[in-house]
Protein backbone atom coordinates (compact mmCIF):
# COMPACT_ATOMS: atom_id res chain seq x y z
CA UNK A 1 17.61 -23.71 35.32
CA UNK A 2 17.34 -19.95 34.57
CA UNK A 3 17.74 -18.19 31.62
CA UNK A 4 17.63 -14.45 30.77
CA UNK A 5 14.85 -13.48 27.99
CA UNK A 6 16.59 -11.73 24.53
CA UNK A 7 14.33 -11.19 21.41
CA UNK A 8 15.56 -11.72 17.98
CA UNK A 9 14.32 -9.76 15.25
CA UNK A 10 14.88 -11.83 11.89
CA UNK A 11 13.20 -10.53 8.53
CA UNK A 12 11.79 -12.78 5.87
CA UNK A 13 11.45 -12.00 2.21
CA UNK A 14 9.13 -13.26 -0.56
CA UNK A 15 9.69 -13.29 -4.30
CA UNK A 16 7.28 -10.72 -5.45
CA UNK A 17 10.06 -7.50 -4.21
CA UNK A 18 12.96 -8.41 -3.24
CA UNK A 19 14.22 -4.88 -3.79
CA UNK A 20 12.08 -3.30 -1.00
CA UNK A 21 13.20 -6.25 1.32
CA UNK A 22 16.23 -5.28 0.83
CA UNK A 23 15.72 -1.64 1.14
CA UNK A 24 14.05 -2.14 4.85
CA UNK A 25 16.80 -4.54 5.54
CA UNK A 26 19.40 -2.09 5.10
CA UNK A 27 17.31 0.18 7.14
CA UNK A 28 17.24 -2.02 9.92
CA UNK A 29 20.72 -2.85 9.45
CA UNK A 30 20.24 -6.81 9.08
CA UNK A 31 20.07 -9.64 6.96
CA UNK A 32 17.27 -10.97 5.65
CA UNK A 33 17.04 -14.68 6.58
CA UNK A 34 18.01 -16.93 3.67
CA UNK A 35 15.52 -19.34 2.33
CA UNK A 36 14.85 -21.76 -0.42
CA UNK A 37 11.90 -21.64 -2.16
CA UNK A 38 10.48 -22.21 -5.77
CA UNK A 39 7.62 -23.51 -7.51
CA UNK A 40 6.99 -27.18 -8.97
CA UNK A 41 5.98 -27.66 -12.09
CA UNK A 42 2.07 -27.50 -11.23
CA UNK A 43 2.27 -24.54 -9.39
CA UNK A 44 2.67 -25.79 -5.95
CA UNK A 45 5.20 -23.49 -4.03
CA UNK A 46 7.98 -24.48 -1.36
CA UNK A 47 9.43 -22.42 0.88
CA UNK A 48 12.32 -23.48 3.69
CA UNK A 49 14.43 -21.09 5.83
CA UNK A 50 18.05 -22.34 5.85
CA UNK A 51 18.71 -21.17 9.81
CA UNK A 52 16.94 -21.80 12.72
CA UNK A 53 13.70 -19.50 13.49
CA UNK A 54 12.55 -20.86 17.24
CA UNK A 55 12.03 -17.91 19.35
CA UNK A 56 12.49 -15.41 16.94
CA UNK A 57 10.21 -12.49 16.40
CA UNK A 58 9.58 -12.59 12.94
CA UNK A 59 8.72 -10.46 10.38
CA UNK A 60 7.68 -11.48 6.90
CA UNK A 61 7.23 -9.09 4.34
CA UNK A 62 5.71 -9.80 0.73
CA UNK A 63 4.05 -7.68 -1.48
CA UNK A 64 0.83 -8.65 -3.13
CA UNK A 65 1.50 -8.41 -6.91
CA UNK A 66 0.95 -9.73 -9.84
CA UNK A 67 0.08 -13.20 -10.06
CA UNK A 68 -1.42 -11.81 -7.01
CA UNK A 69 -2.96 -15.34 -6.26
CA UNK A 70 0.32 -16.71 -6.22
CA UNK A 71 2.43 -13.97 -3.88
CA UNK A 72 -0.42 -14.16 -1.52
CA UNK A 73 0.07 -17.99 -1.24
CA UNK A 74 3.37 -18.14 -0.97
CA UNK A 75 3.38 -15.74 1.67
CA UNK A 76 0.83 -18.13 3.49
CA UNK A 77 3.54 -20.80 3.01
CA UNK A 78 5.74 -18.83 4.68
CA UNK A 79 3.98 -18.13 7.69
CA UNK A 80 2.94 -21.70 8.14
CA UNK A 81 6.58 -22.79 8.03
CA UNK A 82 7.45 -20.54 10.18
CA UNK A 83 4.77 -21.37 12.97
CA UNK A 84 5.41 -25.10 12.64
CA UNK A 85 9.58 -23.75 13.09
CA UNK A 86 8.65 -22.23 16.67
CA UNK A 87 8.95 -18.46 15.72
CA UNK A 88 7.57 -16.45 18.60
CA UNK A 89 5.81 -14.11 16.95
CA UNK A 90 5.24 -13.76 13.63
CA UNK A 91 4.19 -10.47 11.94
CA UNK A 92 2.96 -10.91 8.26
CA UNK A 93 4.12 -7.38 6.64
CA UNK A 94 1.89 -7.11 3.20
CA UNK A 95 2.64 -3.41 2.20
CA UNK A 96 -0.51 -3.77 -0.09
CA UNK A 97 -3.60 -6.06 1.09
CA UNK A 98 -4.55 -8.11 -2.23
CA UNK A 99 -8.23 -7.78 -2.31
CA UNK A 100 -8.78 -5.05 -0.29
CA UNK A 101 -11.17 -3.74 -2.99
CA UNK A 102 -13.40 -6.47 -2.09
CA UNK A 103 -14.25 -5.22 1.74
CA UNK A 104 -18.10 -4.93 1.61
CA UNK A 105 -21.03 -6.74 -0.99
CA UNK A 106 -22.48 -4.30 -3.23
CA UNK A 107 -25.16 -7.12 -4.37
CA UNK A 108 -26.35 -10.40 -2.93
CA UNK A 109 -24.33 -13.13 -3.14
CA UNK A 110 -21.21 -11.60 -3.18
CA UNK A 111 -18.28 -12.49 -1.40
CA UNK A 112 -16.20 -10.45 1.38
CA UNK A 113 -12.77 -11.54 0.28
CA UNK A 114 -10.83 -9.10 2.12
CA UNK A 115 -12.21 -10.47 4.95
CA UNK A 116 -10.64 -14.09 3.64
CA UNK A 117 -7.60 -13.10 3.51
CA UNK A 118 -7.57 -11.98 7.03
CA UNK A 119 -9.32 -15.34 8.28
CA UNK A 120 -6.17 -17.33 5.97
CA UNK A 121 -3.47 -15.63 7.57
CA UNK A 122 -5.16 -16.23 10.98
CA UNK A 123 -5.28 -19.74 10.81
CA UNK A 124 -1.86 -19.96 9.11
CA UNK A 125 -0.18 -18.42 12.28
CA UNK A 126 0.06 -14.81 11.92
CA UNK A 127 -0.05 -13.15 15.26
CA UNK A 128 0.09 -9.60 13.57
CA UNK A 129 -0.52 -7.86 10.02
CA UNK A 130 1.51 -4.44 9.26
CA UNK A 131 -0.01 -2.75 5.88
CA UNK A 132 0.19 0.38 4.04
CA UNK A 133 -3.20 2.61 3.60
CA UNK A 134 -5.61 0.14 3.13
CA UNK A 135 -8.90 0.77 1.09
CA UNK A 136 -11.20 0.87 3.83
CA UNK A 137 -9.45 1.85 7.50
CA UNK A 138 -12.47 -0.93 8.60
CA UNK A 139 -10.31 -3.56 6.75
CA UNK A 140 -8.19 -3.37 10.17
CA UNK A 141 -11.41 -4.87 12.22
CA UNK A 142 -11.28 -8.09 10.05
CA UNK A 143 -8.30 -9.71 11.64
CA UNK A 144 -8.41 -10.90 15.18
CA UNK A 145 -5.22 -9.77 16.80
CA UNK A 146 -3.36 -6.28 16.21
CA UNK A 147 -3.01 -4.61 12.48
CA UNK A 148 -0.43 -1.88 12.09
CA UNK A 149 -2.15 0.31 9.68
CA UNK A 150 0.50 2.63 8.28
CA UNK A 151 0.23 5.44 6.22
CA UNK A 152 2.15 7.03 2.93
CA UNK A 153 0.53 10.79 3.46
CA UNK A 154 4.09 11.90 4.88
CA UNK A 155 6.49 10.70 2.81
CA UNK A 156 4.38 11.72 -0.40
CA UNK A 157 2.84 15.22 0.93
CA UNK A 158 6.36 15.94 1.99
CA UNK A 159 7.73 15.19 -1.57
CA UNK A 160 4.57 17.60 -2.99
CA UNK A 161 5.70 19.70 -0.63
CA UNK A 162 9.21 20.63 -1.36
CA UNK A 163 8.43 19.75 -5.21
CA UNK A 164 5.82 22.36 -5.96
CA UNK A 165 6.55 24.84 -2.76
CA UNK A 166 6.01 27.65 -5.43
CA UNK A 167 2.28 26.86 -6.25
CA UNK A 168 -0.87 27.32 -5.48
CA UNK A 169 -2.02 24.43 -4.54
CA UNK A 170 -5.32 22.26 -4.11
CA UNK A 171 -6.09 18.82 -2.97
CA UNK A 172 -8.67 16.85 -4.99
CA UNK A 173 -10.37 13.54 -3.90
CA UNK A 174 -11.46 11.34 -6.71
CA UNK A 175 -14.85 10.70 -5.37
CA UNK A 176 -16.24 11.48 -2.01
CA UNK A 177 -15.66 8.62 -0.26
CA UNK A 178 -11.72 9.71 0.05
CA UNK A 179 -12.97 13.68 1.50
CA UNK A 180 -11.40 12.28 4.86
CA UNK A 181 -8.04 11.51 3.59
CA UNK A 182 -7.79 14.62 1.56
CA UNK A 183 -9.00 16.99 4.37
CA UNK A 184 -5.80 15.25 6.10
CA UNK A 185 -3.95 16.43 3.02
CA UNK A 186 -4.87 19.89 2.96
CA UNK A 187 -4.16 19.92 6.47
CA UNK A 188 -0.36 18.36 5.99
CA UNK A 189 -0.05 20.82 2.60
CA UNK A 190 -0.79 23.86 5.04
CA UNK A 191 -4.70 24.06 4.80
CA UNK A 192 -5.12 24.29 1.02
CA UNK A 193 -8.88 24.23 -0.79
CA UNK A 194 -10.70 21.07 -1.22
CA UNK A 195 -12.25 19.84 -4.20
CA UNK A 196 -13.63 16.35 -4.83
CA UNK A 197 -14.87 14.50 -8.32
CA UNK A 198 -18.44 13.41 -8.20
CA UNK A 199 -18.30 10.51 -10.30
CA UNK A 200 -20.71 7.06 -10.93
CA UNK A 201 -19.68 3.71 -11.16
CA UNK A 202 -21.64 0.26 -12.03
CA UNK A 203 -20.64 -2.47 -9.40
CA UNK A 204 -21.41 -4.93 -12.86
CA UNK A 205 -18.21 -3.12 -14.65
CA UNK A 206 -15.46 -3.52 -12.54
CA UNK A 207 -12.52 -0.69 -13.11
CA UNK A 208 -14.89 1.62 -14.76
CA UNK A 209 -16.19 5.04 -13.59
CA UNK A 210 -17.75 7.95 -14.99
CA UNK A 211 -15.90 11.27 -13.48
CA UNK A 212 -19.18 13.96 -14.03
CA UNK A 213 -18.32 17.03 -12.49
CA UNK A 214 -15.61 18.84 -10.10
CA UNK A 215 -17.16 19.98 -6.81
CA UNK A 216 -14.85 23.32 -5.61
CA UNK A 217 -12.65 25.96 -6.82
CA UNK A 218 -9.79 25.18 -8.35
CA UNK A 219 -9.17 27.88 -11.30
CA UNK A 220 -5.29 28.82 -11.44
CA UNK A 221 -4.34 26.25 -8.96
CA UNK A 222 -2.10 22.95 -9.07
CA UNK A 223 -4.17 20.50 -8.11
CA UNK A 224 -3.06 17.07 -6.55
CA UNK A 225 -5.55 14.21 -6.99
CA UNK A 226 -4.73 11.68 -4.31
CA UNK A 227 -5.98 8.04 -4.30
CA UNK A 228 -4.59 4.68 -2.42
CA UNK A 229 -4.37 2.58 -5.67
CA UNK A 230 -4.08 2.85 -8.89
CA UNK A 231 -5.35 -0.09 -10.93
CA UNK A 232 -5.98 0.40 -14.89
CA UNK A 233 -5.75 3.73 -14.35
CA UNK A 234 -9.26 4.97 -15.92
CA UNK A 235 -10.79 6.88 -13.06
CA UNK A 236 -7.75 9.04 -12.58
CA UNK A 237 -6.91 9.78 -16.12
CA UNK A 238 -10.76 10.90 -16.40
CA UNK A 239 -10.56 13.26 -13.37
CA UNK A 240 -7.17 14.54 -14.55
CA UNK A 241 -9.18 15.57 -17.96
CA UNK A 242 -12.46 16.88 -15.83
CA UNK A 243 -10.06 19.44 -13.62
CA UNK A 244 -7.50 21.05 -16.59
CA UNK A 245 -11.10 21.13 -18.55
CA UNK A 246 -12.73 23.27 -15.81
CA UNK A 247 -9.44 25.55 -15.34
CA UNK A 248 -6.71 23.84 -12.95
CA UNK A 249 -2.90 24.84 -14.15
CA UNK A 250 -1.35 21.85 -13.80
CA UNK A 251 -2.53 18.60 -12.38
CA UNK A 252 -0.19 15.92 -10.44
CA UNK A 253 -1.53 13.06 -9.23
CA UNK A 254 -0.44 11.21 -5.87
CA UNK A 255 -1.18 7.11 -4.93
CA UNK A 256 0.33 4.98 -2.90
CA UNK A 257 -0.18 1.44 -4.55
CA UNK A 258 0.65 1.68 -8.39
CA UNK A 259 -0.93 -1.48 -9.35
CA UNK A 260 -0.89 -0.46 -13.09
CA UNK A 261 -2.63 -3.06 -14.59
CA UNK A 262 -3.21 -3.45 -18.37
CA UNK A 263 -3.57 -0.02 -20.18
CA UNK A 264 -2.62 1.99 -17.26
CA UNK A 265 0.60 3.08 -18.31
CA UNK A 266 -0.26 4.91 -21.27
CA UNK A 267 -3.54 6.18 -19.79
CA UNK A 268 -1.70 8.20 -17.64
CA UNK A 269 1.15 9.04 -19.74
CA UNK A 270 -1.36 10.47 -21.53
CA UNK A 271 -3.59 11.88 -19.64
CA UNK A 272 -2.16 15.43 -18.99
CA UNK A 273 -0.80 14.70 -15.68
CA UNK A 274 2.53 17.06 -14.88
CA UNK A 275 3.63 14.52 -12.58
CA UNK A 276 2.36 10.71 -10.97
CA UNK A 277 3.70 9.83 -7.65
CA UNK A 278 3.78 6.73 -6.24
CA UNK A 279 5.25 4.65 -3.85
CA UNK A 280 7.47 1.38 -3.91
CA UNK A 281 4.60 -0.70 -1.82
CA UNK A 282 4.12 -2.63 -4.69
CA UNK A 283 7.03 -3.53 -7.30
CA UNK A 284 6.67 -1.62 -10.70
CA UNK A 285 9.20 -2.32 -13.02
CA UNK A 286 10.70 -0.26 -15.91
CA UNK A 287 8.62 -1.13 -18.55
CA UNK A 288 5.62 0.67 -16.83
CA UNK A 289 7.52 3.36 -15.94
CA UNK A 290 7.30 7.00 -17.80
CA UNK A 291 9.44 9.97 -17.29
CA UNK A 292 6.41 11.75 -15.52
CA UNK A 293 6.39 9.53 -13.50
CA UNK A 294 8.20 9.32 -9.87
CA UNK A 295 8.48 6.38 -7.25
CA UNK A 296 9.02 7.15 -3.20
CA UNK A 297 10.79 5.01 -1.57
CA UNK A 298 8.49 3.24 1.74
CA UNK A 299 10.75 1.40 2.85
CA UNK A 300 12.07 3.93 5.48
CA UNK A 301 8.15 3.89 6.99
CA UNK A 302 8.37 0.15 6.93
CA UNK A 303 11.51 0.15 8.51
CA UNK A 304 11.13 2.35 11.82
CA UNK A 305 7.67 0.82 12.17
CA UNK A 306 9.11 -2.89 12.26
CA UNK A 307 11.56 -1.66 14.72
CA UNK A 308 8.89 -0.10 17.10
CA UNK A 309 7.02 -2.96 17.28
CA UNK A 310 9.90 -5.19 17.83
CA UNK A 311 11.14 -2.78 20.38
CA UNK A 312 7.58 -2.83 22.13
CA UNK A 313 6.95 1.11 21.33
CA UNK A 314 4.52 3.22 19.63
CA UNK A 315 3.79 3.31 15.90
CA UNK A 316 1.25 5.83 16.06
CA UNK A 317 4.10 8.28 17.10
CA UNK A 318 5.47 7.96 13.44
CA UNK A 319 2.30 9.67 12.53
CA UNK A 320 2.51 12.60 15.51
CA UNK A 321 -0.45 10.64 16.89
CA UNK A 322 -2.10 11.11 14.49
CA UNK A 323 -2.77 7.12 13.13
């Protein structure tokens, strides 16, 4: 008996966005597979697909929220039940890696959780993780198989782009350890001056920093403070204060993961910011929202880099190589 090989592309969604599901389904002009799936009373979540998944290259996209303990098990769930369903492949798409923050120990006895999460989806029967600008690039080496590590530069440098065409313009990193991406940020924004925050931070007082002083010239110029995440949104509302103190005309500040957890909102409602970009990577909904503030869509990215891989092509070319 002979049979000719065809590959099926099917997309799975969690609960924690639906609306960028649907987005890259739309993209990718299919369906996303149905599914049931809810939680008992204890907790304990169930997922089932309502159509058959063997041979299927699957794709299962779930962003890791809040109750970020619960979307990141529930997308476990899903994997599993897909691997014991005979998918071929399975390709676990987490726009944002929950616990990425935690990718090295600062003390002894600390744990490496990002480095967990990898090892989970491993054993739960992921062949492949696609994410979006993850905290560390080194986060990539922690799973043993490929990682797609995609990146939100273009789709926000090309909105600061066309946005603020008119200005003068200067990229500032919020501490040094993000010099890298903004040097790739100048470089996008047509070679614009660096400046970076020197700040301090306690590893015993988590989501606290101390921005002390702004390291280049940015007098007169619009600066644009970028950042993967945004969490309570202290460190960014204190370097938005340190550069229109020391002479910048404007301020907007660019991140791809709002997070936007507790006081963030009006932190940076109030913080002087002209503008606050994000992207959709992680779902924020309307109560956190401001009229500053402005959410890209990622599932376009998403999209064409779903269909490369299920097409067997390259998804560095969606950065012009340079990924």
């Amino acid at each position: 008996m002979t049979t000719t090989p065809k590959k099926n592309l099917m997309l799975f969604s969690g609960r924690a966005h639906p609306e960028l599901a649907e987005q890259v389904s739309k993209h990718l002009d299919i369906t996303i597979t149905p599914q049931s799936a809810y939680s008992f009373a204890n907790g304990e979540i169930f997922v089932r697909f309502e159509e058959s998944v063997r041979g299927s290259d699957a794709f299962v996209l779930q962003s890791h929220s809040a109750p970020i303990n619960d979307q990141i098990m529930e997308h476990l769930v899903m994997v599993d039940a897909l691997k014991r369903a005979s998918a071929k492949r399975i390709t676990v798409v987490m726009p944002f890696w929950g616990y990425a923050r935690q990718d090295k120990k600062h003390r002894g006895r600390e744990p490496i959780s990002a480095r967990l999460i990898a090892d989970m989806f491993l054993v739960a029967g992921a062949d492949r993780i696609m994410t979006v600008d993850l905290h560390t690039a080194q986060i990539q080496g922690f799973f043993d198989g490929p990682v797609d590590h995609l990146f939100a530069l273009p789709v926000l440098a090309e909105y600061i782009k066309r946005t603020y065409a008119d200005r003068e313009l200067a990229v500032v990193s919020p501490d040094s350890g993000r010099v890298r991406l903004a040097e790739r940020w100048a470089e996008t924004l047509g070679g614009t001056p660096l400046a970076f925050i020197h700040k301090t931070r306690d590893p015993r007082k988590p989501n606290e920093a101390v921005a002390n002083r702004v390291v280049g010239d940015i007098d007169g110029r619009t600066c644009v403070v970028i950042d993967d995440m945004i969490d309570t949104g202290g460190t960014v509302a204190k370097a938005v204060e340190a550069l229109l103190a020391q002479g910048a005309r404007d301020v907007i500040v660019a991140a791809t993961h709002g997070v936007l957890s507790g006081p963030a909102t009006e932190r940076l409602s109030t913080c002087g910011a002209r503008e606050v970009v994000f992207t959709d990577t992680l779902p924020i909904p309307d109560e956190k929202r401001f009229p500053a503030m402005t959410v890209l869509s990622i599932a376009p990215l998403l999209a064409q880099a779903i269909h490369q891989v299920f097409d067997d092509g390259s998804v560095t070319s969606l950065f012009d190589g340079n990924a």
